[in-house]
Protein backbone atom coordinates (compact mmCIF):
# COMPACT_ATOMS: atom_id res chain seq x y z
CA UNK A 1 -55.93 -18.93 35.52
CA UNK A 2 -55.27 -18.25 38.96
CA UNK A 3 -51.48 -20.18 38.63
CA UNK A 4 -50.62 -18.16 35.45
CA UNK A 5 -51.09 -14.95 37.16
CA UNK A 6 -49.53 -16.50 40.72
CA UNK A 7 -46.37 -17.20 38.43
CA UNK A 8 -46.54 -13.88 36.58
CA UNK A 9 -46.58 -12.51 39.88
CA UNK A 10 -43.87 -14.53 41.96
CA UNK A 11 -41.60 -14.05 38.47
CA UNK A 12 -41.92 -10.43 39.02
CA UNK A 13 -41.08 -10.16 42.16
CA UNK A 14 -38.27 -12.07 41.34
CA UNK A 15 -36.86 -10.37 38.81
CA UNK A 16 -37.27 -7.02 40.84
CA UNK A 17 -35.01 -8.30 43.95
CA UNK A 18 -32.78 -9.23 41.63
CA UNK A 19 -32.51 -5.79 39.44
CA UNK A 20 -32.61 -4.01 42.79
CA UNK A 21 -29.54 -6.09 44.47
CA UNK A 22 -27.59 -6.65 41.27
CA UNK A 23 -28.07 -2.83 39.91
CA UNK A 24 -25.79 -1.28 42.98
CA UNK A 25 -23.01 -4.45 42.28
CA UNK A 26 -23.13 -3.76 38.37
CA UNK A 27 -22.36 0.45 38.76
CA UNK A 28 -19.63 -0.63 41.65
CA UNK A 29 -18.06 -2.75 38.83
CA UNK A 30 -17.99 -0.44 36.04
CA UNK A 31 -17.23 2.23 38.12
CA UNK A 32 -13.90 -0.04 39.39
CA UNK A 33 -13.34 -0.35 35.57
CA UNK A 34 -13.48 3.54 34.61
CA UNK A 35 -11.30 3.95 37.54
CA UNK A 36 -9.21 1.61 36.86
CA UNK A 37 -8.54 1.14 33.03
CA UNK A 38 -6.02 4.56 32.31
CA UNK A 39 -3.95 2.55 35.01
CA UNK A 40 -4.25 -0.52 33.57
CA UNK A 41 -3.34 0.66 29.84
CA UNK A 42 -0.53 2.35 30.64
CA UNK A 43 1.67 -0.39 32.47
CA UNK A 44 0.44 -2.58 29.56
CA UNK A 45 1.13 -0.18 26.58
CA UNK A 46 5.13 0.05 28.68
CA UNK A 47 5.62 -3.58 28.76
CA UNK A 48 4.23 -4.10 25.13
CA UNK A 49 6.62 -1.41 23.66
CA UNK A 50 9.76 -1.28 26.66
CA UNK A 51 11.34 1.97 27.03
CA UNK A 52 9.74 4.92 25.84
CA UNK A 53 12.41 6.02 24.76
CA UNK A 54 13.10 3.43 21.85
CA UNK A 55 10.18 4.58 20.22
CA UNK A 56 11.77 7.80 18.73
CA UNK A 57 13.75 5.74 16.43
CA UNK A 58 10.60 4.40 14.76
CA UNK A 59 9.47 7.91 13.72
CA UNK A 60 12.53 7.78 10.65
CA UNK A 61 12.00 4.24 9.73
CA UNK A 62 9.64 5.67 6.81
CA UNK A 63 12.37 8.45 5.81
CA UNK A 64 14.99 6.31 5.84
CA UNK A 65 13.31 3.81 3.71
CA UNK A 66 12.07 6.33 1.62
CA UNK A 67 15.39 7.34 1.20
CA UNK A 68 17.26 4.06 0.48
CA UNK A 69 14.91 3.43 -2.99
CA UNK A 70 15.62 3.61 -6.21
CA UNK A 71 14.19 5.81 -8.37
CA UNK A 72 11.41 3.02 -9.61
CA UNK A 73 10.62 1.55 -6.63
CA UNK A 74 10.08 5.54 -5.60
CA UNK A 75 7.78 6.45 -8.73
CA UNK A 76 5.88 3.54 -7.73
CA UNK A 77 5.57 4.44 -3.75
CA UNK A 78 4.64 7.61 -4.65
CA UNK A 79 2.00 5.95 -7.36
CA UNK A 80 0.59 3.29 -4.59
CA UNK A 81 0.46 6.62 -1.77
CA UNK A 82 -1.98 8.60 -4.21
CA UNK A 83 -4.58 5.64 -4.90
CA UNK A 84 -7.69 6.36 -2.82
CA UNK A 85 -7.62 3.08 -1.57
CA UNK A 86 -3.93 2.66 -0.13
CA UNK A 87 -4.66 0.82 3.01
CA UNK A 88 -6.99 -1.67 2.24
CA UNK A 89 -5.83 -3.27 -0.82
């Protein structure tokens, strides 16, 4: 009895050092990664899509496609865009 409660114990204490050492080091690293993250986004979300810029031309890809179908192929755009479940089918 007395080494189950000895271990109990020494496990404890163990586990306390640890939470008390490792608690400070955990906040410092999610604080680093709050800080750090809006940086970190942007210069990725620039190199993922280049210049700014190009992006505009994206906006009238839709309107332009739109524009270039046929009166079927519209009727059934317009068909597919009213169904509940457009997206996931």
């Amino acid at each position: 009895m007395n080494k189950s409660v000895l271990k109990s114990v020494l496990g404890g204490i163990a586990f306390g050092a640890i939470m008390f050492f490792a608690g400070p080091f955990i906040l410092l690293i999610l604080l680093l990664k709050f800080i750090f993250t809006p940086f970190g986004m942007g210069r990725m979300m620039y190199r993922h899509h280049g210049d700014w810029r190009g992006m505009r031309g994206m906006r009238f890809a839709m309107a332009d496609k739109i524009r270039s179908m046929s009166e079927e192929e519209f009727t059934e755009f317009k068909n597919k865009m009213n169904h509940p479940h457009y997206g996931c089918c």
